[in-house]
PDB file of N, CA and C in Angstrom:
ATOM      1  N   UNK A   1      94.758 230.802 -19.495  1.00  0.00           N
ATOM      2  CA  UNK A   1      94.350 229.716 -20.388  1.00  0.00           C
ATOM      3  C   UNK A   1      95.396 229.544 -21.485  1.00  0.00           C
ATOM      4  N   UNK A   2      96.100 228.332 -21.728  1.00  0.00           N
ATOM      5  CA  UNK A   2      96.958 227.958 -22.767  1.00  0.00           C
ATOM      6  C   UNK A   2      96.058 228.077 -23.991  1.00  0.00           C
ATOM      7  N   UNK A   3      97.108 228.176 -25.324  1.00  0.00           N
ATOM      8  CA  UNK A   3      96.389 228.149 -26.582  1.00  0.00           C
ATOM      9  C   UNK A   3      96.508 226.871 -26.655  1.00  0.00           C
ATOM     10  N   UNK A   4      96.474 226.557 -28.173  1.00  0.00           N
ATOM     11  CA  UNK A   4      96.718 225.039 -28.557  1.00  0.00           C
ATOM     12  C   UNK A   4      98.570 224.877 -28.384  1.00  0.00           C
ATOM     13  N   UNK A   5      98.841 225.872 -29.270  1.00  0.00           N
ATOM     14  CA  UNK A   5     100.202 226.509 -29.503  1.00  0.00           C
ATOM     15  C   UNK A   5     100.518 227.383 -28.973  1.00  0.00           C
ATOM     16  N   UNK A   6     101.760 227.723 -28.176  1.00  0.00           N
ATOM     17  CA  UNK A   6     102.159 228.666 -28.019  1.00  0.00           C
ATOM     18  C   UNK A   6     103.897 228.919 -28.841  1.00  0.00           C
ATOM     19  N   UNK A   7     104.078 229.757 -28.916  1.00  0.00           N
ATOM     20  CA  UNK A   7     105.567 230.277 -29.413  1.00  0.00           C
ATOM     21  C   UNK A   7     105.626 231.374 -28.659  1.00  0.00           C
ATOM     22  N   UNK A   8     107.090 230.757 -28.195  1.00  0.00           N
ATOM     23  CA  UNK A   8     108.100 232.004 -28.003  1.00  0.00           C
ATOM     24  C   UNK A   8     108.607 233.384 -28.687  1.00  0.00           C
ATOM     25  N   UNK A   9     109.045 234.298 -27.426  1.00  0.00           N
ATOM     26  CA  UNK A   9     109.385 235.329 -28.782  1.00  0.00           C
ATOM     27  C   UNK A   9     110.772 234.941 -29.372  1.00  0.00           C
ATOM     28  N   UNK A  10     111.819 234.373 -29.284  1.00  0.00           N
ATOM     29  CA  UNK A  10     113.052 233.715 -29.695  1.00  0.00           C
ATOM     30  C   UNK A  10     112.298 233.096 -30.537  1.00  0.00           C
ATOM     31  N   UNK A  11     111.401 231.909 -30.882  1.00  0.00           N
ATOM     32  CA  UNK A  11     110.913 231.436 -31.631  1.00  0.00           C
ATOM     33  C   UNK A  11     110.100 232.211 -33.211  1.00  0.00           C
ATOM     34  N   UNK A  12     108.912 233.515 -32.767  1.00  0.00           N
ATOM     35  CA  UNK A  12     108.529 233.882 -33.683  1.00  0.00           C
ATOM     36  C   UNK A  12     109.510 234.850 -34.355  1.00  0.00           C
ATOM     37  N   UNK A  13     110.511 235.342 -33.689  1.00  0.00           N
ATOM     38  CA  UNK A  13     111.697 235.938 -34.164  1.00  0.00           C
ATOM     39  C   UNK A  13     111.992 235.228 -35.368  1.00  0.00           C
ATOM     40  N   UNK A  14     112.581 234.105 -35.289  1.00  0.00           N
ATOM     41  CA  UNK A  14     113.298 232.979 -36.124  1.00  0.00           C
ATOM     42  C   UNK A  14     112.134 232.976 -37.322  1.00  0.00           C
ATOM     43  N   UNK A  15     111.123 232.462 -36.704  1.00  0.00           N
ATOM     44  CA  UNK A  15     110.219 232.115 -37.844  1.00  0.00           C
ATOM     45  C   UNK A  15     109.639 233.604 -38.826  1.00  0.00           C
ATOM     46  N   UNK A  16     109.566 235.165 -38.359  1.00  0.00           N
ATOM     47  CA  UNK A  16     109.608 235.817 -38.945  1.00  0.00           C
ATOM     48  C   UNK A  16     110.861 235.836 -40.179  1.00  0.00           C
ATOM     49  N   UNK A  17     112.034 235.528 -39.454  1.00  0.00           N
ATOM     50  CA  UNK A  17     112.777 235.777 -40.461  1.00  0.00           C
ATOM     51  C   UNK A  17     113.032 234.702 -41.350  1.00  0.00           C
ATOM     52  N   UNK A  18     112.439 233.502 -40.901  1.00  0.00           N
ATOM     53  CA  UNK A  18     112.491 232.852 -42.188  1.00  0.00           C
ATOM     54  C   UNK A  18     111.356 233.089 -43.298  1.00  0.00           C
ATOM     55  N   UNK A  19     110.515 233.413 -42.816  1.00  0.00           N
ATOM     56  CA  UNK A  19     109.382 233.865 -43.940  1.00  0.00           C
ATOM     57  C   UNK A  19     109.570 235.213 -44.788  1.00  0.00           C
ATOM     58  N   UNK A  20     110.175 235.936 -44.301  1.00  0.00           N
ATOM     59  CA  UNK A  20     111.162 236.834 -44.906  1.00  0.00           C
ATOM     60  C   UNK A  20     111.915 236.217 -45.954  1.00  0.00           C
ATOM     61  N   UNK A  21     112.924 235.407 -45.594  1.00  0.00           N
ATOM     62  CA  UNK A  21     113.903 234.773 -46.100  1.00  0.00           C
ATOM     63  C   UNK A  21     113.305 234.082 -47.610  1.00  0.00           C
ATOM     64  N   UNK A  22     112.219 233.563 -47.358  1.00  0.00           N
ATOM     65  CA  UNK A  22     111.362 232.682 -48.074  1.00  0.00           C
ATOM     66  C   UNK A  22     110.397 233.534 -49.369  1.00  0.00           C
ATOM     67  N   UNK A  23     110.270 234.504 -48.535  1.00  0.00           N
ATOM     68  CA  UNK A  23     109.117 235.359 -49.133  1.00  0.00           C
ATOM     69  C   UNK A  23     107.719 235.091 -48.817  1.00  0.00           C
ATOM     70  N   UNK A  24     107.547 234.471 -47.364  1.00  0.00           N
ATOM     71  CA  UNK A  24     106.314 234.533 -47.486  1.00  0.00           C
ATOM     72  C   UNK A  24     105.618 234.836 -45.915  1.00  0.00           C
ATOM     73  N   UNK A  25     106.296 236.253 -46.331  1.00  0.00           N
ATOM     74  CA  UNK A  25     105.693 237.415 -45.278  1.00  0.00           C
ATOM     75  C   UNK A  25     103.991 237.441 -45.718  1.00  0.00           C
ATOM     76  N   UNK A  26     103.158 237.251 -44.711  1.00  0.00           N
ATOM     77  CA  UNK A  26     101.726 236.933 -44.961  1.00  0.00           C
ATOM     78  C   UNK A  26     101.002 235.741 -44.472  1.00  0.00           C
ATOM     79  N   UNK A  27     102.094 234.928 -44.943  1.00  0.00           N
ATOM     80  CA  UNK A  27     101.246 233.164 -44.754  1.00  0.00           C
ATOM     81  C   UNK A  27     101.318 232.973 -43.834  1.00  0.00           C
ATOM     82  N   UNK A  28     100.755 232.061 -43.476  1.00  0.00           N
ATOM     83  CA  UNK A  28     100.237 231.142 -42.214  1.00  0.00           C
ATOM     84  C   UNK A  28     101.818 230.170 -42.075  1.00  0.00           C
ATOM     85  N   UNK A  29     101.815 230.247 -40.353  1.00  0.00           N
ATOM     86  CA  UNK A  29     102.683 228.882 -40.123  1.00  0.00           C
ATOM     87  C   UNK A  29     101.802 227.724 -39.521  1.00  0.00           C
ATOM     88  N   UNK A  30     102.006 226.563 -40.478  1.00  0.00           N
ATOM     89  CA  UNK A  30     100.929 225.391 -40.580  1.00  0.00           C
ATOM     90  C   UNK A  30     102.036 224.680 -39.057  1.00  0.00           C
ATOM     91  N   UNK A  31     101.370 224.280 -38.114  1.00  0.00           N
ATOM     92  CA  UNK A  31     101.822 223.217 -36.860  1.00  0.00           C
ATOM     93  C   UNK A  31     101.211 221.795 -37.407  1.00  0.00           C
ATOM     94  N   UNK A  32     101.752 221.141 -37.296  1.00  0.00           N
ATOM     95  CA  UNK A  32     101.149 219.712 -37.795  1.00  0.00           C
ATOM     96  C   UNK A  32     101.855 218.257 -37.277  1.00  0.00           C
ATOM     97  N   UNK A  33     100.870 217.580 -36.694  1.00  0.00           N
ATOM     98  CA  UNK A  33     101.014 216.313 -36.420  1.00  0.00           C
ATOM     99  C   UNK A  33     101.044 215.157 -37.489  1.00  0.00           C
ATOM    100  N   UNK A  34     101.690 214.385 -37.570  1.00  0.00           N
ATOM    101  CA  UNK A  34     101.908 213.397 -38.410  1.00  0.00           C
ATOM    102  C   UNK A  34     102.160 211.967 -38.375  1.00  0.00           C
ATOM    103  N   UNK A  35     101.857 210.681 -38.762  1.00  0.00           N
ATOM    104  CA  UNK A  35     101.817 209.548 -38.178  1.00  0.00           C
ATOM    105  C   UNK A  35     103.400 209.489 -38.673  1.00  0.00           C
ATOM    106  N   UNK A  36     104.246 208.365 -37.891  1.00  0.00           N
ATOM    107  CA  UNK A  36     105.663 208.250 -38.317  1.00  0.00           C
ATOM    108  C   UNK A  36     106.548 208.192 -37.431  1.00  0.00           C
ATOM    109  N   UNK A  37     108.052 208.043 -37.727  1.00  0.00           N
ATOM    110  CA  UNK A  37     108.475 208.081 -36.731  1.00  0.00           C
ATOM    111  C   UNK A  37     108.502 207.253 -36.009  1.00  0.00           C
ATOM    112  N   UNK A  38     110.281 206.756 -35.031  1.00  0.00           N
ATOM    113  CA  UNK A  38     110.435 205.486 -34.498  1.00  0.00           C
ATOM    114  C   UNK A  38     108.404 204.837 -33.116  1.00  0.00           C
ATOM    115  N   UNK A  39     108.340 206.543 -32.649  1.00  0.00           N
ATOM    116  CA  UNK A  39     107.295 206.215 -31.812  1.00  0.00           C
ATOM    117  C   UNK A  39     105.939 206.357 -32.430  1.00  0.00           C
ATOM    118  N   UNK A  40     105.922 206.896 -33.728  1.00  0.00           N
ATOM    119  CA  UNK A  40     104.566 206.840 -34.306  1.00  0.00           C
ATOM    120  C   UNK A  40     104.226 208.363 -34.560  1.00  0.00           C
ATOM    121  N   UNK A  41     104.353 209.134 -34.094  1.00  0.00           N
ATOM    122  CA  UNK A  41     104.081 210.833 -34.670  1.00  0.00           C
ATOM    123  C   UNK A  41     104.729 211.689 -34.874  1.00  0.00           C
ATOM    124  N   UNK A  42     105.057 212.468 -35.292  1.00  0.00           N
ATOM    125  CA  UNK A  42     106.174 213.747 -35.620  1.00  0.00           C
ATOM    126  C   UNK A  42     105.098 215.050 -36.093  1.00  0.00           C
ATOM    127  N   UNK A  43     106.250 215.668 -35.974  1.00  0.00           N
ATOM    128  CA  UNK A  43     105.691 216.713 -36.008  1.00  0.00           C
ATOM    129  C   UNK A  43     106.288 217.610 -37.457  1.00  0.00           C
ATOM    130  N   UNK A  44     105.226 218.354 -37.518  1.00  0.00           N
ATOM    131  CA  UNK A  44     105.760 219.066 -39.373  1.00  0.00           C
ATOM    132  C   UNK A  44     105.447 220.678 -39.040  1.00  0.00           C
ATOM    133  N   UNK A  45     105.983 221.582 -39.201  1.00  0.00           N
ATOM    134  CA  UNK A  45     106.123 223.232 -39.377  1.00  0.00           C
ATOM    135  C   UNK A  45     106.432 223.403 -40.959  1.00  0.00           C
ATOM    136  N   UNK A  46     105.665 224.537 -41.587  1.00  0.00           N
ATOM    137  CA  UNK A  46     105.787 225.173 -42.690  1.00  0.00           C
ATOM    138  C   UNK A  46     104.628 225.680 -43.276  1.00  0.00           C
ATOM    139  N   UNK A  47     105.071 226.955 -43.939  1.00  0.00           N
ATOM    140  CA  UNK A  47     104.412 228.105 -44.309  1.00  0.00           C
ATOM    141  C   UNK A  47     102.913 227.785 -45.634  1.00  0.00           C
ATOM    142  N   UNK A  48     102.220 228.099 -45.324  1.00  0.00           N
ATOM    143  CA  UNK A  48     100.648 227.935 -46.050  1.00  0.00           C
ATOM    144  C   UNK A  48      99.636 229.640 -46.594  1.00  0.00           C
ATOM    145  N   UNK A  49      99.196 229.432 -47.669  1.00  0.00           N
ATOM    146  CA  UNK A  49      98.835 230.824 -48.201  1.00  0.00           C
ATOM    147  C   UNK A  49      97.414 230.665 -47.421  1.00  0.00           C
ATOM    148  N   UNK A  50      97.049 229.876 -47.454  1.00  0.00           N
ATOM    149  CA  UNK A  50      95.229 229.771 -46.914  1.00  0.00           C
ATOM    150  C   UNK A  50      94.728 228.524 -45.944  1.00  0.00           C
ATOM    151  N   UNK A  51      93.879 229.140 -45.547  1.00  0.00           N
ATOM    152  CA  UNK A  51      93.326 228.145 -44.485  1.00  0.00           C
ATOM    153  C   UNK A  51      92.111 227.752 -44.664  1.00  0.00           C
ATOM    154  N   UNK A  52      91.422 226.273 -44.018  1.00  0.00           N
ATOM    155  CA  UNK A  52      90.170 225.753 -44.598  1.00  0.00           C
ATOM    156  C   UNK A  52      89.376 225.844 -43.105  1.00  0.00           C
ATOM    157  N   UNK A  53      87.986 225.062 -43.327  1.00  0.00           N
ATOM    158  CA  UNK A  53      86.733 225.294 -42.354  1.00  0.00           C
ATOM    159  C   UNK A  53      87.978 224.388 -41.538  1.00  0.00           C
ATOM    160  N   UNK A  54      88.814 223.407 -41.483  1.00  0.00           N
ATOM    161  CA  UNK A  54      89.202 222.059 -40.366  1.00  0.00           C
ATOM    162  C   UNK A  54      90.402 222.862 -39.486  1.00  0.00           C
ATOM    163  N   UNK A  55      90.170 224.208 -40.295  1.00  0.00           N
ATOM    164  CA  UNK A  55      91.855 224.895 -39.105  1.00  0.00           C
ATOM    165  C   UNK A  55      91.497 225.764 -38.359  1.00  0.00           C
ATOM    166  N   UNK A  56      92.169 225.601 -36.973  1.00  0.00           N
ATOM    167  CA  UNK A  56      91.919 226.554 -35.681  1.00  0.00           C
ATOM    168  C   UNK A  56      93.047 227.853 -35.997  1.00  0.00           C
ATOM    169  N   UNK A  57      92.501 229.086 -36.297  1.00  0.00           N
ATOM    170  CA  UNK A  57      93.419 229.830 -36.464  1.00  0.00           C
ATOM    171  C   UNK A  57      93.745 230.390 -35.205  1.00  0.00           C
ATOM    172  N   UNK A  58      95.662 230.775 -34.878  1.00  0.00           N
ATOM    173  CA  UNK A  58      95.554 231.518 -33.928  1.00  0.00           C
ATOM    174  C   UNK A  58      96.833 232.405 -33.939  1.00  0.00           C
ATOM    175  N   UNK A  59      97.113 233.701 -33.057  1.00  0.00           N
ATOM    176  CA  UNK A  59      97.683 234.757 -33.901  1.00  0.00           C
ATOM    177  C   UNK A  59      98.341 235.191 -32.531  1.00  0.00           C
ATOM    178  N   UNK A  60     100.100 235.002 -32.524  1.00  0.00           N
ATOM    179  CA  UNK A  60     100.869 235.282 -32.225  1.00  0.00           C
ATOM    180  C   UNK A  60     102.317 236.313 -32.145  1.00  0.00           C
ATOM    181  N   UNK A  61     102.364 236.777 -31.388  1.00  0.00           N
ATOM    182  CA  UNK A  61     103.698 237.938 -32.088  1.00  0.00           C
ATOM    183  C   UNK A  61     103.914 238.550 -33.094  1.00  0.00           C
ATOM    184  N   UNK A  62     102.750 238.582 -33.854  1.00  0.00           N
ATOM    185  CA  UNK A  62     102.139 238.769 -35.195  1.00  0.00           C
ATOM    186  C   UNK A  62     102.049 238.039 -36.327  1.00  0.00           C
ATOM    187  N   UNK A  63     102.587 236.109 -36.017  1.00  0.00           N
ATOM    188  CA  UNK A  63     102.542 235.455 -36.731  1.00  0.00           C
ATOM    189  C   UNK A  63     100.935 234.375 -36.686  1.00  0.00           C
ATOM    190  N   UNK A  64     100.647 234.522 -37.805  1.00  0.00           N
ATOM    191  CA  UNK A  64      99.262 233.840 -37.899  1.00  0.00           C
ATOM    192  C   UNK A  64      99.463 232.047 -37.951  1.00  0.00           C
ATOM    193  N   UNK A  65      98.825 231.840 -36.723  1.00  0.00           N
ATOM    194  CA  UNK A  65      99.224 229.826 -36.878  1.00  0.00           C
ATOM    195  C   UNK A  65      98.456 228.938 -37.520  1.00  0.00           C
ATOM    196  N   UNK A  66      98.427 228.128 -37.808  1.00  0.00           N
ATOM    197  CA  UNK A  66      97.424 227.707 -38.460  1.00  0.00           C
ATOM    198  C   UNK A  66      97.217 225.596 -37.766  1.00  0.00           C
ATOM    199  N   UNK A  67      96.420 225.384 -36.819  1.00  0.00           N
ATOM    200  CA  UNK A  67      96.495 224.084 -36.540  1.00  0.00           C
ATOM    201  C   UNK A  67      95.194 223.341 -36.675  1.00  0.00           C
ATOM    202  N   UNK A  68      95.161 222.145 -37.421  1.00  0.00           N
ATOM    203  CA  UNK A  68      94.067 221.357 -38.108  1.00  0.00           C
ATOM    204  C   UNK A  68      93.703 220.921 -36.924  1.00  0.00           C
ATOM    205  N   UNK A  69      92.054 221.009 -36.488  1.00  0.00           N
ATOM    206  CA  UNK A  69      91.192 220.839 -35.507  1.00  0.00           C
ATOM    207  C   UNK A  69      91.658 219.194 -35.244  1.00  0.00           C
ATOM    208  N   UNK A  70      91.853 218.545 -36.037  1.00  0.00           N
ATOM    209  CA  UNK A  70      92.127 217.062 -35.480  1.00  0.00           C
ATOM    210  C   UNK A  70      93.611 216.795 -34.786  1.00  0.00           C
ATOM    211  N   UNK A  71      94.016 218.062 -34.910  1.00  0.00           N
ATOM    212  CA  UNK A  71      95.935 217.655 -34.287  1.00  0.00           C
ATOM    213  C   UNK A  71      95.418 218.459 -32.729  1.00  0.00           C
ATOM    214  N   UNK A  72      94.471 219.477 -32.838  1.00  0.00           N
ATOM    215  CA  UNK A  72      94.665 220.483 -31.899  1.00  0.00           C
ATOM    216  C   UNK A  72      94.954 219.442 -30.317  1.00  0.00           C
ATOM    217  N   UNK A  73      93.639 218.565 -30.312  1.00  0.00           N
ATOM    218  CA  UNK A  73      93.906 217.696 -28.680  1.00  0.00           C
ATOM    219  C   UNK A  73      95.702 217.284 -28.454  1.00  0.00           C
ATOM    220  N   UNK A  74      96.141 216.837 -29.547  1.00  0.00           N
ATOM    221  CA  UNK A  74      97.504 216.199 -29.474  1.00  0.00           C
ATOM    222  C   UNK A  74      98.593 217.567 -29.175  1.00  0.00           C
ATOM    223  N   UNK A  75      98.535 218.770 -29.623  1.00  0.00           N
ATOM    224  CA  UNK A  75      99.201 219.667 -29.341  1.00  0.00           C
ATOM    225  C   UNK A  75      98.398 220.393 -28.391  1.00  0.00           C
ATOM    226  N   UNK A  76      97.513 220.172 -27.567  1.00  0.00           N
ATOM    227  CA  UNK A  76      97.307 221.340 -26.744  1.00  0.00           C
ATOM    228  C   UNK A  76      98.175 221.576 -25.581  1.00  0.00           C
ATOM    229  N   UNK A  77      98.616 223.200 -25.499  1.00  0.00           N
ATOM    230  CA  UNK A  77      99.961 222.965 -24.658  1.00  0.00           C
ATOM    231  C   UNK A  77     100.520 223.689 -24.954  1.00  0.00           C
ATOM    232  N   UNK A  78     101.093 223.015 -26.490  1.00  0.00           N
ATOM    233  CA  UNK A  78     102.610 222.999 -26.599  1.00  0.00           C
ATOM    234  C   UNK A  78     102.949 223.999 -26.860  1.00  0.00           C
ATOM    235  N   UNK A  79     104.958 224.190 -26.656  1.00  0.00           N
ATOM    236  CA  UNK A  79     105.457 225.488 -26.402  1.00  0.00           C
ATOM    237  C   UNK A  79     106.732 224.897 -27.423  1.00  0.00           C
ATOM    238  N   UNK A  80     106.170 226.027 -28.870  1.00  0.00           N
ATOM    239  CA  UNK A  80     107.531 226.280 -29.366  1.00  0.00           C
ATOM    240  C   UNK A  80     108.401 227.076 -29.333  1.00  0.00           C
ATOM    241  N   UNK A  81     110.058 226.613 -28.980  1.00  0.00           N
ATOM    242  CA  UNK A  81     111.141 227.377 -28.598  1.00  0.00           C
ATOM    243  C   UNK A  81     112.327 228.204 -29.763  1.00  0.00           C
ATOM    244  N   UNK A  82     112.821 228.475 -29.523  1.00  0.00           N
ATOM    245  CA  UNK A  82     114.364 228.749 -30.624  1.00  0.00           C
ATOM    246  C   UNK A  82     115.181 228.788 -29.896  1.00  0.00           C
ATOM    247  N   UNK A  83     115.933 227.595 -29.283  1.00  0.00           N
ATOM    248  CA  UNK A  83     117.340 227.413 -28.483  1.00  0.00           C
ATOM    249  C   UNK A  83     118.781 227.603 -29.222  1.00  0.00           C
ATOM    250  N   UNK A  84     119.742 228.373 -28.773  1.00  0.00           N
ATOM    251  CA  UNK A  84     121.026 228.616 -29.382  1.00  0.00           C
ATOM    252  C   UNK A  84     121.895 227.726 -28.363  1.00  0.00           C
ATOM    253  N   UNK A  85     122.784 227.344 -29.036  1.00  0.00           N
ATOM    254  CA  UNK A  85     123.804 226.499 -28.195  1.00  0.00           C
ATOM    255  C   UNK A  85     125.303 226.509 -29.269  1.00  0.00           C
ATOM    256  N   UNK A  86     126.527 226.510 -28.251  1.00  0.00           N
ATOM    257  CA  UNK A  86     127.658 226.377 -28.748  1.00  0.00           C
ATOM    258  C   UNK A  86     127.786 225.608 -30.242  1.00  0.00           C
ATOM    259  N   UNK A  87     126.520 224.760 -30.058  1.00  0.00           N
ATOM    260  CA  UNK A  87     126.261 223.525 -31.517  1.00  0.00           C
ATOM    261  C   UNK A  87     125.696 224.378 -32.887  1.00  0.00           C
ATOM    262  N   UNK A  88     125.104 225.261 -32.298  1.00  0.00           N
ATOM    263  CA  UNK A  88     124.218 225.845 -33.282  1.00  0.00           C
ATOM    264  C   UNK A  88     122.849 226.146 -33.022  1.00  0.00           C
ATOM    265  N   UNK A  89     122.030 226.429 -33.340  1.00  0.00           N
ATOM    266  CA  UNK A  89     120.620 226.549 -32.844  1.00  0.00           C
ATOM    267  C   UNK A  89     119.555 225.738 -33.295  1.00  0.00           C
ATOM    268  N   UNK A  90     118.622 226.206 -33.139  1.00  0.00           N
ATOM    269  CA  UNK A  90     117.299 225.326 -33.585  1.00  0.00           C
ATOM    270  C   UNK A  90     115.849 225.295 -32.565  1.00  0.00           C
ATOM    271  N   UNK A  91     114.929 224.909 -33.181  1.00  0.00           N
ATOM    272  CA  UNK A  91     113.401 225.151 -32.776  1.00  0.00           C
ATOM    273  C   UNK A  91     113.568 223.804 -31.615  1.00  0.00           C
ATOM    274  N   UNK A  92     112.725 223.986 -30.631  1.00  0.00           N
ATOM    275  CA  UNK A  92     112.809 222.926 -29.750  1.00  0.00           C
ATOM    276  C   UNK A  92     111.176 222.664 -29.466  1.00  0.00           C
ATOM    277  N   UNK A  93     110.331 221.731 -29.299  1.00  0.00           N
ATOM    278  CA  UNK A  93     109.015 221.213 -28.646  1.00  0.00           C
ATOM    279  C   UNK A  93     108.640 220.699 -27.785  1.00  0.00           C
ATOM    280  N   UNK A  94     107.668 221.426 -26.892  1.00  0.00           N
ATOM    281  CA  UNK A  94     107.499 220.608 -25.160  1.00  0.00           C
ATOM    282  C   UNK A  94     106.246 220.544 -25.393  1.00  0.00           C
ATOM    283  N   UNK A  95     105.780 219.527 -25.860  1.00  0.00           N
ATOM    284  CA  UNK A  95     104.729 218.951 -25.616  1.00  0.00           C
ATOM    285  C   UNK A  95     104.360 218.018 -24.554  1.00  0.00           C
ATOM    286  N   UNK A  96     102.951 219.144 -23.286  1.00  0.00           N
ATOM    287  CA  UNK A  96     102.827 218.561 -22.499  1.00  0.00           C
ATOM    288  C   UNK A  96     102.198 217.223 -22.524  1.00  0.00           C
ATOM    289  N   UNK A  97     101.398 216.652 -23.668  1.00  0.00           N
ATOM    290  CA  UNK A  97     100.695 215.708 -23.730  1.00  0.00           C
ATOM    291  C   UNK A  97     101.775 214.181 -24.291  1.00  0.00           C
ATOM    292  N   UNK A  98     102.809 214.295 -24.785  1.00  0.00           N
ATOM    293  CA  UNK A  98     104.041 213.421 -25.128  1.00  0.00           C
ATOM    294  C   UNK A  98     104.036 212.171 -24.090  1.00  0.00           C
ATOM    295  N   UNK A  99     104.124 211.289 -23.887  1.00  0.00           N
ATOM    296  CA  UNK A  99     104.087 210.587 -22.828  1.00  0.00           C
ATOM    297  C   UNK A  99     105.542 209.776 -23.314  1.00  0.00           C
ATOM    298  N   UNK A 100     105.955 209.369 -24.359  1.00  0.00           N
ATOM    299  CA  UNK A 100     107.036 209.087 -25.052  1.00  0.00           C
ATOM    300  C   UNK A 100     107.851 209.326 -25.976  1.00  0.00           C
ATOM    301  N   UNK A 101     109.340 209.235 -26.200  1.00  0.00           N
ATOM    302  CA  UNK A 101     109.870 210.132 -27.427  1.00  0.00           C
ATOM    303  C   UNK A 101     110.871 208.890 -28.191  1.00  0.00           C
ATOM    304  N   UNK A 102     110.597 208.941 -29.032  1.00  0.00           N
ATOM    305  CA  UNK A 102     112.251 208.473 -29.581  1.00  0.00           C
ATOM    306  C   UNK A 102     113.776 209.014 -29.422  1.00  0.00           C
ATOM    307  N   UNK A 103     114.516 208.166 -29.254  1.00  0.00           N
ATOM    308  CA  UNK A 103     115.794 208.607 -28.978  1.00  0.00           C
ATOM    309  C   UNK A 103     116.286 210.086 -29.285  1.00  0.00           C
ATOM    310  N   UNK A 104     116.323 209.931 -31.015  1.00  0.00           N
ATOM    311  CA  UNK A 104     116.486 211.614 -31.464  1.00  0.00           C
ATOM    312  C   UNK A 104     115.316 212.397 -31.397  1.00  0.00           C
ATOM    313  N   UNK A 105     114.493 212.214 -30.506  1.00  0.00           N
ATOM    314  CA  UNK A 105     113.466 213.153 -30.446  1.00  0.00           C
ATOM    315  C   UNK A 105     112.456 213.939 -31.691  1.00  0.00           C
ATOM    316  N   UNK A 106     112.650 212.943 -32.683  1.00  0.00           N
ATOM    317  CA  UNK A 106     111.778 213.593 -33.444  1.00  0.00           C
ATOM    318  C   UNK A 106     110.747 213.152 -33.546  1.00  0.00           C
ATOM    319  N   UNK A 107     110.371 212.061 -32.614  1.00  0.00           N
ATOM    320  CA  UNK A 107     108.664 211.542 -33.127  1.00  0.00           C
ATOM    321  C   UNK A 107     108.016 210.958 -31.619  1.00  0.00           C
ATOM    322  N   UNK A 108     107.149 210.705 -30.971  1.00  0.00           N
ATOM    323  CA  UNK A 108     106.447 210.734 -29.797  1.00  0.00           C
ATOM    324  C   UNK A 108     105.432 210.308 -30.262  1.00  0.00           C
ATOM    325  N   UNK A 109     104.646 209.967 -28.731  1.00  0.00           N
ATOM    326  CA  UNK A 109     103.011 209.294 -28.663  1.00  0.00           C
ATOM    327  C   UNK A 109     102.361 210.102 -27.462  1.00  0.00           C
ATOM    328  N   UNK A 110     101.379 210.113 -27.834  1.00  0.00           N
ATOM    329  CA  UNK A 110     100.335 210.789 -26.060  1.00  0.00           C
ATOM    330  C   UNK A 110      99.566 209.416 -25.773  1.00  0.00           C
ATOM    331  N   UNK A 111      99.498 209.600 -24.315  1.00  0.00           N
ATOM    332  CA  UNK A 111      98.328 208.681 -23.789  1.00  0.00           C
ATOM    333  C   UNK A 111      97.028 207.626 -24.674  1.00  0.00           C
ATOM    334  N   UNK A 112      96.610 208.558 -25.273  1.00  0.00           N
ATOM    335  CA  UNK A 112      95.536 208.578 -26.489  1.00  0.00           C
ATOM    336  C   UNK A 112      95.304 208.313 -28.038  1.00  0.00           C
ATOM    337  N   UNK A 113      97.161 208.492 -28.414  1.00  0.00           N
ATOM    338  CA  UNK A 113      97.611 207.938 -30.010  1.00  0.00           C
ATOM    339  C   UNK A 113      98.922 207.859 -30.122  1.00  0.00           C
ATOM    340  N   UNK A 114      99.129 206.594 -30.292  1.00  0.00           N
ATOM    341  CA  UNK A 114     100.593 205.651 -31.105  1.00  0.00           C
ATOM    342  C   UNK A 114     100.516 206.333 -32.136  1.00  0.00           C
ATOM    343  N   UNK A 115     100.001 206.725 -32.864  1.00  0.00           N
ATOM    344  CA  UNK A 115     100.242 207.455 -34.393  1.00  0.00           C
ATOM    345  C   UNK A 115     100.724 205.837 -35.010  1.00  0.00           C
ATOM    346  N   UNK A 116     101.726 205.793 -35.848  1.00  0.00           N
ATOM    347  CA  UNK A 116     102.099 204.717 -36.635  1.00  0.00           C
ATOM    348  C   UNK A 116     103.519 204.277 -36.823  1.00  0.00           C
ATOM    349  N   UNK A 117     103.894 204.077 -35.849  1.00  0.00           N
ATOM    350  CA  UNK A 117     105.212 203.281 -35.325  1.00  0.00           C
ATOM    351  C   UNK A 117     105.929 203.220 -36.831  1.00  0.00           C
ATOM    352  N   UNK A 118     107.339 203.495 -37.068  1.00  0.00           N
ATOM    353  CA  UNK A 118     107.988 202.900 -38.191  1.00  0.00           C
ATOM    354  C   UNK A 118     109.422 202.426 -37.620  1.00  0.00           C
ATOM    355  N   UNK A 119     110.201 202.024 -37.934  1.00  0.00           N
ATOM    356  CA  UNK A 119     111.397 200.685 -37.914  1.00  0.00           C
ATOM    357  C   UNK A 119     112.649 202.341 -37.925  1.00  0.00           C
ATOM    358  N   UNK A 120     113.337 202.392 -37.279  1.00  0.00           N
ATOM    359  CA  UNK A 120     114.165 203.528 -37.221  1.00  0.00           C
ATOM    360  C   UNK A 120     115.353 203.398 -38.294  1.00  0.00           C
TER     361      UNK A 120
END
C-alpha cells in the first residue's frame, strides 16, 4: 500500500541535512499543494513546528511529514526524489495523479483540479 507521500532515502538524506542546516531538527516537513503556476498547482516543501486536526501525519526515514487532508487525494502516490547530475542536484516529483505539467515543470493539474492557471 502507497502512503500519500513517499521519500526516498537520497531524498530524506538531503532533507535531514537541511534541517540540520536550518536548525530545525524536530519539525515536521510540510508537502503542500498550491493553486498557481503556468498549469494551475505547484507544489511547496518546508519545515513546520506543529501540526493541526486537517494534517495527515506520516513518518519516514525518521522524518515526520506533515500533508493537509485536502492536498492528500492530489498527492497520493507521490515519490519524492534527490537527483544529482553533472548540473548539480535537486529534489525531483512523480506524481502519479499529474495528468499535465508546465514546461519548467513546476506546476501541473490532475484529472480532478486545474488549481488556478496563471500567465507564465
Amino acid at each position: 500500500m502507497s502512503e500519500i507521500v513517499n521519500i526516498t532515502e537520497a531524498a530524506a538524506f538531503h532533507i535531514k541535512e537541511m534541517m540540520k542546516h536550518n536548525e530545525e531538527e524536530g519539525s515536521f516537513l510540510r508537502v503542500a499543494v498550491k493553486g498557481g503556476g503556468c498549469s494551475g498547482l505547484s507544489y511547496g516543501m518546508g519545515f513546520e513546528q506543529n501540526s493541526d486536526e486537517q494534517d495527515a501525519i506520516l513518518s519516514q526515514h525518521g522524518i515526520n511529514i506533515l500533508v493537509n487532508k485536502d492536498d492528500a487525494p492530489i498527492l497520493n502516490g507521490t515519490v519524492i526524489d534527490y537527483k544529482e547530475s553533472m548540473m548539480g542536484g535537486g529534489f525531483t516529483i512523480d506524481n502519479p495523479n499529474a495528468i499535465a505539467s508546465c514546461g519548467c515543470g513546476s506546476s501541473f493539474k490532475t484529472a480532478v483540479n486545474a488549481g488556478t492557471p496563471e500567465e507564465c
